[in-house]
C-alpha atoms as a PDB file:
ATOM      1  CA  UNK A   1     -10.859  16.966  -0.174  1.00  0.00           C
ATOM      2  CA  UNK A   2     -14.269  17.466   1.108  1.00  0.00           C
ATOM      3  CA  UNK A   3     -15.487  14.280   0.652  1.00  0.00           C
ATOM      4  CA  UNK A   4     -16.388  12.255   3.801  1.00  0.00           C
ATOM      5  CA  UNK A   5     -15.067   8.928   2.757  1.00  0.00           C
ATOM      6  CA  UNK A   6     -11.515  10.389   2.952  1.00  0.00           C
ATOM      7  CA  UNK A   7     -11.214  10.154   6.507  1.00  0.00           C
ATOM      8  CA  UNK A   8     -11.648   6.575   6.936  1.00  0.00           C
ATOM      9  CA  UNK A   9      -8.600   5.166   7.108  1.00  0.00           C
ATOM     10  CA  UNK A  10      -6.023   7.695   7.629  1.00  0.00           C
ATOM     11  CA  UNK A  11      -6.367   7.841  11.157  1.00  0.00           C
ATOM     12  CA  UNK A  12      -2.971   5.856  11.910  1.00  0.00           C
ATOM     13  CA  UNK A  13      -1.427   7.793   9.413  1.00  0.00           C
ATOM     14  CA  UNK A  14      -2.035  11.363  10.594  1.00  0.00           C
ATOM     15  CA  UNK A  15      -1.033   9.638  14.668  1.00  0.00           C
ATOM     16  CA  UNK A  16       2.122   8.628  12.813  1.00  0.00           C
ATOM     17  CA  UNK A  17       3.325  11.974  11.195  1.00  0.00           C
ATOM     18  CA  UNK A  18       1.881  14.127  14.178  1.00  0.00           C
ATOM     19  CA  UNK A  19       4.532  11.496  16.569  1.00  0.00           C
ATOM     20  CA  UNK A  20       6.721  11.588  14.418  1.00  0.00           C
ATOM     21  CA  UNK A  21       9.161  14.380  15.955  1.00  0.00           C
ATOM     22  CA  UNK A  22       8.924  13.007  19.364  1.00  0.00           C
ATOM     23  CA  UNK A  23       9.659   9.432  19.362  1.00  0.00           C
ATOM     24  CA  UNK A  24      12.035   8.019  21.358  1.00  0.00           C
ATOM     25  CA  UNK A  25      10.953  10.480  24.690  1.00  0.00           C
ATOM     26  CA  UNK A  26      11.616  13.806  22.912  1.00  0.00           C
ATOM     27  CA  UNK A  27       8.395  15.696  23.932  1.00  0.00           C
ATOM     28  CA  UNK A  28       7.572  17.513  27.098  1.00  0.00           C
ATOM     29  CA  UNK A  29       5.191  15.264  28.488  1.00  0.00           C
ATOM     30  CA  UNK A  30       3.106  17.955  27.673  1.00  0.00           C
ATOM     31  CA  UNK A  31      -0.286  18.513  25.352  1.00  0.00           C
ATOM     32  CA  UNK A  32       0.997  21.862  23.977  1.00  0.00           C
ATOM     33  CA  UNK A  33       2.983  21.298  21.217  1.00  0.00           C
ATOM     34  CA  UNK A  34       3.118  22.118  17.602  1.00  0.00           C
ATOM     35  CA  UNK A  35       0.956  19.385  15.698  1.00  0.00           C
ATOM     36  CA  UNK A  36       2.799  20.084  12.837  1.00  0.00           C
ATOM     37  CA  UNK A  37       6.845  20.721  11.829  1.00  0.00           C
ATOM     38  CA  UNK A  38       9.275  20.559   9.020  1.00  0.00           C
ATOM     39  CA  UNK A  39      10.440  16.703  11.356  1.00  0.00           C
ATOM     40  CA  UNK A  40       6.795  15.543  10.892  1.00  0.00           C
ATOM     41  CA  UNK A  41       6.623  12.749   8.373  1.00  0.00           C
ATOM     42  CA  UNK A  42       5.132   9.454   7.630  1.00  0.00           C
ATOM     43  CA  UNK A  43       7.520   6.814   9.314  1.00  0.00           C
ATOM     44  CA  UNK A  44       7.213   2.922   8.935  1.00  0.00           C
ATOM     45  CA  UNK A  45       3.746   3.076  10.432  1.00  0.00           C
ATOM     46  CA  UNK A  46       1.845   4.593   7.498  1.00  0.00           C
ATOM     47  CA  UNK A  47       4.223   2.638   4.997  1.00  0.00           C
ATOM     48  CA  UNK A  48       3.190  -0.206   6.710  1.00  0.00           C
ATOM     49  CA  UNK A  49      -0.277   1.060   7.155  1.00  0.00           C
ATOM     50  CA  UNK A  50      -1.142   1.429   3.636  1.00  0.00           C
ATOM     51  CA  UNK A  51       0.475  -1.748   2.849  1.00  0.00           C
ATOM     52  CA  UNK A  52      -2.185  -3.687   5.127  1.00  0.00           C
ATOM     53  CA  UNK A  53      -4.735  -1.705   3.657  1.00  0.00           C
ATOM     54  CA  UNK A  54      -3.672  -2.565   0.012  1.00  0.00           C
ATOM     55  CA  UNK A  55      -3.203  -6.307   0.611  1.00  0.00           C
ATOM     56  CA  UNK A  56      -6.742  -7.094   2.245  1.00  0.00           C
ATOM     57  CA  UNK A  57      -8.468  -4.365  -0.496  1.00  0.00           C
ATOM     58  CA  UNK A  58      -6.499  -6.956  -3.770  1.00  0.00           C
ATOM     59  CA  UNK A  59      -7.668 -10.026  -2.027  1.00  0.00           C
ATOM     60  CA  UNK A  60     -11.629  -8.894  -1.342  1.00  0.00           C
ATOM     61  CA  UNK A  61     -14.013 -12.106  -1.669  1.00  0.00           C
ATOM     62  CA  UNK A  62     -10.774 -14.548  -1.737  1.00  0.00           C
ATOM     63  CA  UNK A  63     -10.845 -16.088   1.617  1.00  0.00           C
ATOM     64  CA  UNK A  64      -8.248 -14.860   4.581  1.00  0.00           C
ATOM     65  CA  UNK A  65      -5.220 -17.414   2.533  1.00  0.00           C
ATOM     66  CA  UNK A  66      -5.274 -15.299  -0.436  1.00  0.00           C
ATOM     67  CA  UNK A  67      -5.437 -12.231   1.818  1.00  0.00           C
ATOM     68  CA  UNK A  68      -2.522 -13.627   3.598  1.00  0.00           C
ATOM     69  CA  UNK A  69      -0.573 -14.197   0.223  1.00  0.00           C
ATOM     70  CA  UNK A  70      -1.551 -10.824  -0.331  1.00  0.00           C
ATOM     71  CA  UNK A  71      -0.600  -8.900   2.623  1.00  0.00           C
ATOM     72  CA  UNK A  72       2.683 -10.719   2.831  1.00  0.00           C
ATOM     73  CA  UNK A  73       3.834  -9.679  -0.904  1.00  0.00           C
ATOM     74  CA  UNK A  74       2.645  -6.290  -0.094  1.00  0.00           C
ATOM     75  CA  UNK A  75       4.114  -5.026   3.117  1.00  0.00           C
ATOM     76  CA  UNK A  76       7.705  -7.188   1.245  1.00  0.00           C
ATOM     77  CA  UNK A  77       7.273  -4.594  -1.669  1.00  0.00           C
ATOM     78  CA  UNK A  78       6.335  -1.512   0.205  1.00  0.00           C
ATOM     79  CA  UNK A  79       9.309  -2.095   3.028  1.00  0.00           C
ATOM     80  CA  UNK A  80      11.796  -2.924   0.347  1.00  0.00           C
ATOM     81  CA  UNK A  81      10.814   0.478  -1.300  1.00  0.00           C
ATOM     82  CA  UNK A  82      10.862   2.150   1.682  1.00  0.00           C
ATOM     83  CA  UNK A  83      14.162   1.049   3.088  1.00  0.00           C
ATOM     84  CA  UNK A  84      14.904   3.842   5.666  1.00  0.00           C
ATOM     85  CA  UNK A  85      11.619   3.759   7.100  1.00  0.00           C
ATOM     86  CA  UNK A  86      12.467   3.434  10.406  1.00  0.00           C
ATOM     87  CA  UNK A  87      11.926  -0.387  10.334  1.00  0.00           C
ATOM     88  CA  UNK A  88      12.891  -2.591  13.572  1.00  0.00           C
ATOM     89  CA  UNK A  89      15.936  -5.200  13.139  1.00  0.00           C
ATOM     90  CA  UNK A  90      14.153  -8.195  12.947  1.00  0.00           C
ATOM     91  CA  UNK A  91      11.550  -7.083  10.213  1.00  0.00           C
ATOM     92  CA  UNK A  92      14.449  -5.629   8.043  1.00  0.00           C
ATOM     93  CA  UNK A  93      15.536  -8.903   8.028  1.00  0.00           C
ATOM     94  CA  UNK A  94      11.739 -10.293   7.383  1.00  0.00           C
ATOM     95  CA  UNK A  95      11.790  -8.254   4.365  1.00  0.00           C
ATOM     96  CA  UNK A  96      14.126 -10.955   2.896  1.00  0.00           C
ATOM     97  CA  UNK A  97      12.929 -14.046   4.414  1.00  0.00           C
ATOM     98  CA  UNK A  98       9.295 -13.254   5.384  1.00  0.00           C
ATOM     99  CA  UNK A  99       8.606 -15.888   8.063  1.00  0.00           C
ATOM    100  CA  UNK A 100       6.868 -14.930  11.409  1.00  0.00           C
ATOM    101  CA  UNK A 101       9.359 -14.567  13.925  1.00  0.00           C
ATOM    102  CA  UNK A 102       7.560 -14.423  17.302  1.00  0.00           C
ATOM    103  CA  UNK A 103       7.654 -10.803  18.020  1.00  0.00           C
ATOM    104  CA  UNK A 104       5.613  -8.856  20.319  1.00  0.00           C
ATOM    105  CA  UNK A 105       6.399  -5.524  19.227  1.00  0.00           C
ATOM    106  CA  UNK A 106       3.977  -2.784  18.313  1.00  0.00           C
ATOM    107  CA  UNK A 107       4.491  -3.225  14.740  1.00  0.00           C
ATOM    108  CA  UNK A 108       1.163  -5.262  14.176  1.00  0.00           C
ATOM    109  CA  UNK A 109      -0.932  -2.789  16.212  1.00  0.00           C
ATOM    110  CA  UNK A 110       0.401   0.475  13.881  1.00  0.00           C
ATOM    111  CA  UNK A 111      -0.497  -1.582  10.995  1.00  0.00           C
ATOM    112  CA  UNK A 112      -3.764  -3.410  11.457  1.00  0.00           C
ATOM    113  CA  UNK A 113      -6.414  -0.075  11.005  1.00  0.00           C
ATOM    114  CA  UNK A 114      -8.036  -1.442   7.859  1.00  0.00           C
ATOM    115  CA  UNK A 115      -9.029  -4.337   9.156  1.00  0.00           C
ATOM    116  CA  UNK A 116     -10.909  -2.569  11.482  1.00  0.00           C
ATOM    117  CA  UNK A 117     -13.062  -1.163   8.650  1.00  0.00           C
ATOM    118  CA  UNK A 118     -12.912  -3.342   6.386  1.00  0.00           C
ATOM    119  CA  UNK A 119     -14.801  -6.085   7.445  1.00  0.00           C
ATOM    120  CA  UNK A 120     -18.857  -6.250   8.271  1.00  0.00           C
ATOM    121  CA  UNK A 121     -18.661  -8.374  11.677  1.00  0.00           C
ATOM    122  CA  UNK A 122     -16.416  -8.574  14.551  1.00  0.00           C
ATOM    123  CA  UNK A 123     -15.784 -12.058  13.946  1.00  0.00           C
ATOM    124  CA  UNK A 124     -14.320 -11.125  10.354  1.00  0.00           C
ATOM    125  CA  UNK A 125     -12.254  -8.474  11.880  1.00  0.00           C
ATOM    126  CA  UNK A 126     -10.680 -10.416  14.798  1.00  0.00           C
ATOM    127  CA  UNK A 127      -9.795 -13.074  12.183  1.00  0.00           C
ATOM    128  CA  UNK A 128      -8.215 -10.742   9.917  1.00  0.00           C
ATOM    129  CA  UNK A 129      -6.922  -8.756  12.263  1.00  0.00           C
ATOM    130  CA  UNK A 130      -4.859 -11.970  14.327  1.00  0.00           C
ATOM    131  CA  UNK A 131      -3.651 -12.527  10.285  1.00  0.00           C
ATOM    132  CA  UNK A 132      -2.173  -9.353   9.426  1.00  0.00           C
ATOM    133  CA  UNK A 133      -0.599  -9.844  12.737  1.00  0.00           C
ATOM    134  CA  UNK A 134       0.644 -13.323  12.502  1.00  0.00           C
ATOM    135  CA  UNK A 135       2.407 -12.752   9.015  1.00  0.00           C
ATOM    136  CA  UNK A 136       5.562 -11.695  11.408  1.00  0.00           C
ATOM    137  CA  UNK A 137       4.274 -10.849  15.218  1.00  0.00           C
ATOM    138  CA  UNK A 138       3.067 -14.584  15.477  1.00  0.00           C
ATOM    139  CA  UNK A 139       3.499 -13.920  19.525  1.00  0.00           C
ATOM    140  CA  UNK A 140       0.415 -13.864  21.280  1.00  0.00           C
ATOM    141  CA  UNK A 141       0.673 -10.500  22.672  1.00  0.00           C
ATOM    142  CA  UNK A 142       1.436  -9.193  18.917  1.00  0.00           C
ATOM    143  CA  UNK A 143      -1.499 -10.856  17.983  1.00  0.00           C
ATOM    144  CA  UNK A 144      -3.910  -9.233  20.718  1.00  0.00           C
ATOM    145  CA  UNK A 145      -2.666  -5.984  20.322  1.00  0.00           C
ATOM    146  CA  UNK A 146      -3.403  -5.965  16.698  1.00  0.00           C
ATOM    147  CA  UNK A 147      -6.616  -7.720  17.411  1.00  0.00           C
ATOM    148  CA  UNK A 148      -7.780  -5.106  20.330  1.00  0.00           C
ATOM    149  CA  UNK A 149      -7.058  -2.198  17.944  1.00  0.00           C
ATOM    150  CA  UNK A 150      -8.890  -3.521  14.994  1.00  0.00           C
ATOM    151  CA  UNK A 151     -12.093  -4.125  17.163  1.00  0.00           C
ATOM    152  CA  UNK A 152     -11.621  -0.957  19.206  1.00  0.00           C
ATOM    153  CA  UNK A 153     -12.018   0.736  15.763  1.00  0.00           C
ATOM    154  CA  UNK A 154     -14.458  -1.620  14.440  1.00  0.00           C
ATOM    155  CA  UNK A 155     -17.049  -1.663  17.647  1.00  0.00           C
ATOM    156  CA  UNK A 156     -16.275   2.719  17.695  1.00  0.00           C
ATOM    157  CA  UNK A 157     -17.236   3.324  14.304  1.00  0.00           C
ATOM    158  CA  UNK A 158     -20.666   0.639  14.445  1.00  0.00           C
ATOM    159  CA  UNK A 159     -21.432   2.330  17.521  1.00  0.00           C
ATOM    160  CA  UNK A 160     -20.246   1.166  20.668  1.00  0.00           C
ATOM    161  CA  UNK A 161     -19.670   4.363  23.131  1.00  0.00           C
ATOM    162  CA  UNK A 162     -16.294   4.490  25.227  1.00  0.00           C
ATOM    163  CA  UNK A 163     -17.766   2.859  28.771  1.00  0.00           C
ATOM    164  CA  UNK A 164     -18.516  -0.592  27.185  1.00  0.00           C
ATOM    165  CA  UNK A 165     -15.521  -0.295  24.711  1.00  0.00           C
ATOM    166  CA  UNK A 166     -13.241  -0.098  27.925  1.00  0.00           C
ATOM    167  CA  UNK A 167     -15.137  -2.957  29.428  1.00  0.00           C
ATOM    168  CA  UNK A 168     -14.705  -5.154  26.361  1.00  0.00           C
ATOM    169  CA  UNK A 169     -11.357  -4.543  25.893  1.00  0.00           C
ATOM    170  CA  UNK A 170     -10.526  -5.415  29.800  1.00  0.00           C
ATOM    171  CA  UNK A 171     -12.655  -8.755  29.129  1.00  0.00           C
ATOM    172  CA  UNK A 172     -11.809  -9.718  25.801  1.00  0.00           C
ATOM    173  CA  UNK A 173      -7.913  -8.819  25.997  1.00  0.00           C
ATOM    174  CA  UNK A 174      -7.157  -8.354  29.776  1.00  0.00           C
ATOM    175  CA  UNK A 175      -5.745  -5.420  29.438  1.00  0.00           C
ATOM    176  CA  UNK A 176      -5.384  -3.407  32.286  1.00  0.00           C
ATOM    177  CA  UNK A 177      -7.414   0.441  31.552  1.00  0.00           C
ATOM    178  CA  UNK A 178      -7.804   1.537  34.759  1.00  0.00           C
ATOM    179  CA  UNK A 179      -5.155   3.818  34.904  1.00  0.00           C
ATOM    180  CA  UNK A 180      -5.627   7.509  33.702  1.00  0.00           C
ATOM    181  CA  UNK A 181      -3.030   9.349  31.576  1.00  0.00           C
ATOM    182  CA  UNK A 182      -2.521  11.535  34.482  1.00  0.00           C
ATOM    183  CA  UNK A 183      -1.211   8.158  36.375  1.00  0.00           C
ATOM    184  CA  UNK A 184       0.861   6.651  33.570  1.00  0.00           C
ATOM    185  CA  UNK A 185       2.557  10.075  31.921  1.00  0.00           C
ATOM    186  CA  UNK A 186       4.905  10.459  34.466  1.00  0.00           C
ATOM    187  CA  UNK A 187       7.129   6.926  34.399  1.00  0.00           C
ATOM    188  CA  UNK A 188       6.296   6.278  30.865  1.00  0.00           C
ATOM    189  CA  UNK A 189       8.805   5.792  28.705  1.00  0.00           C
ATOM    190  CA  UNK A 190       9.819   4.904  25.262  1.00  0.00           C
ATOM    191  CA  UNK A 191       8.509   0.820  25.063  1.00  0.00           C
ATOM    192  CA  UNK A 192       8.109  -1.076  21.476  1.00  0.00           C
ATOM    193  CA  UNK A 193       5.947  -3.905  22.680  1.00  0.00           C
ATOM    194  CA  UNK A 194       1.926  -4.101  22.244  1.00  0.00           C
ATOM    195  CA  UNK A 195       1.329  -5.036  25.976  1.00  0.00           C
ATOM    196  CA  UNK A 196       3.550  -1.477  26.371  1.00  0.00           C
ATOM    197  CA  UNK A 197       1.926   0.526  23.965  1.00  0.00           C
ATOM    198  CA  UNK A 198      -1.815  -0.721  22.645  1.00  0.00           C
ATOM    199  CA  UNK A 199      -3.457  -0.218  26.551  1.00  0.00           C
ATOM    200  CA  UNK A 200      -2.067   3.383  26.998  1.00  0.00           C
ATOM    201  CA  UNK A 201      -3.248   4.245  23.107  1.00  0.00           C
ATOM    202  CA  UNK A 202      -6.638   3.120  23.934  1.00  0.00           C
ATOM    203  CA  UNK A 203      -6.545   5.350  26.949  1.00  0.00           C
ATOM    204  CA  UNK A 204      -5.677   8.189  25.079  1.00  0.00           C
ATOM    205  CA  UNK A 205      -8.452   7.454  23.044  1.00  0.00           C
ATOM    206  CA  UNK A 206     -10.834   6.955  25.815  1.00  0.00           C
ATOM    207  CA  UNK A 207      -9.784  10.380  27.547  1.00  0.00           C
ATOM    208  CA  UNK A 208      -9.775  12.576  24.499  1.00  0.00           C
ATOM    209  CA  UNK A 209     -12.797  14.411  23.545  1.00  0.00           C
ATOM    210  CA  UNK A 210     -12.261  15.131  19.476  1.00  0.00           C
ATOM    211  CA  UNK A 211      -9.760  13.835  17.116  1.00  0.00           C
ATOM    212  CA  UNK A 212      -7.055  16.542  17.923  1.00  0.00           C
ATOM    213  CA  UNK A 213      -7.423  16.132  21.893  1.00  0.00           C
ATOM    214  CA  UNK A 214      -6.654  12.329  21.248  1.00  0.00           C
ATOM    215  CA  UNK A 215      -3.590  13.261  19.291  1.00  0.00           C
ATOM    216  CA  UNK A 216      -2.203  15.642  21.979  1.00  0.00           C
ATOM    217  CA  UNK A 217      -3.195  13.776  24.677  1.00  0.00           C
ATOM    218  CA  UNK A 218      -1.355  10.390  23.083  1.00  0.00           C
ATOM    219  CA  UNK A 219       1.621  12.479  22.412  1.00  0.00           C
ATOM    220  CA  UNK A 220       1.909  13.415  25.590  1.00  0.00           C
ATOM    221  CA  UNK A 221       2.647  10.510  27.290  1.00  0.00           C
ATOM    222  CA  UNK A 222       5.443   9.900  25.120  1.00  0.00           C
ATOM    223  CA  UNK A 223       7.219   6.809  24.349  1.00  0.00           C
ATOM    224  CA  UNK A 224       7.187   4.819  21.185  1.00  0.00           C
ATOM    225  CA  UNK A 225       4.906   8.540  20.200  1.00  0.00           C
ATOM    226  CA  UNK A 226       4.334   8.278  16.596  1.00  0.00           C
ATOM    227  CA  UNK A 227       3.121   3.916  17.087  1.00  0.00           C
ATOM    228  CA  UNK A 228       0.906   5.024  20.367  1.00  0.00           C
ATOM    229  CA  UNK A 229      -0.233   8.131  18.647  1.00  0.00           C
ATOM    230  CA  UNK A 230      -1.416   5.956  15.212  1.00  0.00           C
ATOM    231  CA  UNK A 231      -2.862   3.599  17.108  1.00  0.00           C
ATOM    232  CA  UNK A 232      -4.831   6.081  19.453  1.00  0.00           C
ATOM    233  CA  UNK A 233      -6.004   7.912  16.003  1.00  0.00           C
ATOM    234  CA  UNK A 234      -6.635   5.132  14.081  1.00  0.00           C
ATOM    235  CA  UNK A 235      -9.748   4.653  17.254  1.00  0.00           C
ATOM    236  CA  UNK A 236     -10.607   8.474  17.104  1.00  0.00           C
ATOM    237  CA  UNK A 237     -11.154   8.686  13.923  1.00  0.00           C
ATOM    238  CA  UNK A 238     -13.851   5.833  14.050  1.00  0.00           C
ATOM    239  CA  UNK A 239     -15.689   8.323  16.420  1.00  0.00           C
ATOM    240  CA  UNK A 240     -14.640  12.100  15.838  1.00  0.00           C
ATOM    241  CA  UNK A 241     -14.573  14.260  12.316  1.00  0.00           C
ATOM    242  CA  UNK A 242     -11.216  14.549  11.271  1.00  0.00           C
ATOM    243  CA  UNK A 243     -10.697  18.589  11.235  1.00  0.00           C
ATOM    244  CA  UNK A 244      -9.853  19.770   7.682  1.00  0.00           C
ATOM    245  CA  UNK A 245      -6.722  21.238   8.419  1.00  0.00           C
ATOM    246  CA  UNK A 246      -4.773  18.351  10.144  1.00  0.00           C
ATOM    247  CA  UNK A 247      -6.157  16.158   7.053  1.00  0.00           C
ATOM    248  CA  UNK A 248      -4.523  18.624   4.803  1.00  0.00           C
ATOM    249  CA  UNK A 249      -1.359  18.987   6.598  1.00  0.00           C
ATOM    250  CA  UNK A 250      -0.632  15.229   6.859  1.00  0.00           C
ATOM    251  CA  UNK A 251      -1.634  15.055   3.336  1.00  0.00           C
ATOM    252  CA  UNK A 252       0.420  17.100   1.997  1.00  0.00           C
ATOM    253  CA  UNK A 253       3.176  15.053   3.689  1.00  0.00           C
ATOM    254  CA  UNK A 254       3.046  12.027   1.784  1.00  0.00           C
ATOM    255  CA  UNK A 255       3.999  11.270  -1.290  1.00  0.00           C
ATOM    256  CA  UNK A 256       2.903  10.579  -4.804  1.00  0.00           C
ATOM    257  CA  UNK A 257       2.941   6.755  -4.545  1.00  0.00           C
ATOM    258  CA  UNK A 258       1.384   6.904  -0.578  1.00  0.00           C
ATOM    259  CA  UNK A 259      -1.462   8.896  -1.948  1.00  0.00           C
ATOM    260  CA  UNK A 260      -2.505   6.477  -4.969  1.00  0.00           C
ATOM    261  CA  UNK A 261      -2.633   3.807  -2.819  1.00  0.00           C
ATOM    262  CA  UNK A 262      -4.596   5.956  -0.022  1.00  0.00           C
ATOM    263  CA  UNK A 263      -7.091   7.200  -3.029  1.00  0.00           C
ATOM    264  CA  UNK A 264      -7.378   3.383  -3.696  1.00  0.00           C
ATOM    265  CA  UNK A 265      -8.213   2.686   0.003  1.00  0.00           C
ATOM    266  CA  UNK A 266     -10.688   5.315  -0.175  1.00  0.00           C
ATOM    267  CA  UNK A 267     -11.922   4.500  -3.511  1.00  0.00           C
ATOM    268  CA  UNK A 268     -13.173   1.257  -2.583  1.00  0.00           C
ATOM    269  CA  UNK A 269     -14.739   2.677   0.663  1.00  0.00           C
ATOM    270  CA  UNK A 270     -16.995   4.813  -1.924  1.00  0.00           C
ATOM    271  CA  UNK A 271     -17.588   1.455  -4.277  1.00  0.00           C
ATOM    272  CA  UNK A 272     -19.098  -0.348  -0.708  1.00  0.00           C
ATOM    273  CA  UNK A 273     -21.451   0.595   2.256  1.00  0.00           C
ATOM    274  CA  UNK A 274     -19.399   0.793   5.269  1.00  0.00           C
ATOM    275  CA  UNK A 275     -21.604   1.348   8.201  1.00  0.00           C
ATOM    276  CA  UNK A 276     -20.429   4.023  10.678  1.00  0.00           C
ATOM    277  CA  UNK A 277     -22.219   5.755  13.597  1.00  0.00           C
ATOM    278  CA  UNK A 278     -20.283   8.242  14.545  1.00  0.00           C
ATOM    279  CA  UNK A 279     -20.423  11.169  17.209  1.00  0.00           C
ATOM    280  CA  UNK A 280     -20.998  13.542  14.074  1.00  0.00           C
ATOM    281  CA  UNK A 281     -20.592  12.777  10.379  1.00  0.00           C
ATOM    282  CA  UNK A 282     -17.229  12.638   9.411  1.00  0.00           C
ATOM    283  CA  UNK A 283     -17.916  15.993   7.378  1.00  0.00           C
ATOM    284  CA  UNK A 284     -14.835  18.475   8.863  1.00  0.00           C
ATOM    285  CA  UNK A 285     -12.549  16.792   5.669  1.00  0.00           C
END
């Protein structure tokens, strides 16, 4: 697994499995931790993740209706063959009657990485983004927090350095990033909502300094830690090499089916340019 093209798009699935053991307010607040235990697995996020992924990659070239079609009967046969995921009420019951139901949970943020990549202008992005979104979190806040990860991840890897990212995002989104980690750590707690998780992801994001920093430093805020942690990693990843180890590690934590469809993700990254200018090439996996 040495090839660069593996490390786009697994971002939000290594944040998953590294928050994995300490959702629900069960860290220490603390960035020392193991990455890595025997209760680190891939929860909803990454099922969900690779579902997204799988239902824009099927529809390429049809127009954002097919993609919805697509995404829809995807993420209905990846939940219903993941059952014990770790799934929220409301989506179980989406799974068997898959009509948006006005949430403005977290669940389209975790989800919505691909989009961010795969997609050659913003405007594509945001539109595909508020989609994948919309399928169930038709709220506006589930659709911004969706949308501001997506283009965090989108303006990262074409570029965009972390001062202007954090004044876009204020702008474009109105979310409030003027608080440090430092500041919100101590009163966070666990919160499922995107106006309660996406803003302090992004922060982690904009305080970390390589793609293991961002994972300790999301984790350590803890919360809803393995949703804030994919969506801080999904951004990192867009900027920082993903070290070989932690690649390998949440690798080896999937399973047969979540790796063919994240060797199909990556498989039509290599058929496709996808322009990325990133701090250093994404070489480390």
């Amino acid at each position: 697994m040495t090839d660069s093209r593996v490390c786009r798009g697994i971002g939000a699935i290594i944040g998953d499995i590294v928050g994995s053991p300490y959702e629900f307010d069960q860290g220490n607040k603390s960035e020392v931790f193991p990455l890595f235990s025997e209760a680190s697995v891939p929860t909803d996020d990454s099922v969900l993740t690779l579902a997204v992924a799988e239902g824009l990659i099927r529809a390429t070239g049809q127009g954002i209706e097919a993609a919805r079609a697509s995404v829809i009967a995807s993420m209905v046969t990846w939940g219903r063959d993941y059952p014990y995921a770790g799934y929220g009420a409301r989506f179980l019951g989406w799974l068997d009657d898959p009509v948006p139901y006005g949430s403005f949970g977290n669940g389209s943020a975790m989800r919505v990485s691909s989009a961010g990549w795969l997609f050659d202008t913003l405007g594509e992005v945001l539109a595909y983004a508020e989609m994948t979104a919309a399928v169930s979190h038709n709220h506006p806040e589930g659709i911004k927090g969706a949308q501001a990860t997506a283009a965090a991840i989108f303006l990262t890897r074409t570029g965009m350095g972390k001062t202007d990212l954090k004044e876009y995002i204020h702008k474009t989104f109105e979310y409030d990033l003027s608080r440090s980690l430092a500041e919100i750590r101590p009163a966070y707690r666990h919160v499922e909502t995107c106006q309660g998780t996406v803003p302090e992801a992004i922060t982690a994001y904009l305080e970390g300094d390589s793609f293991e920093d961002v994972l300790r430093k999301a984790v350590s805020l803890g919360g809803d830690s393995d949703t804030l942690t994919a969506i801080a990693a999904s951004i990192a990843e867009a900027r920082y090499p993903v070290p070989a180890w932690i690649f390998k590690e949440a690798y080896a934590r999937l399973d047969d089916r979540m790796r063919t469809a994240l060797e199909e993700y990556q498989q039509f990254f290599g058929n496709r340019s996808i322009p990325v200018k990133a701090e250093k090439p994404h070489a480390e996996c």
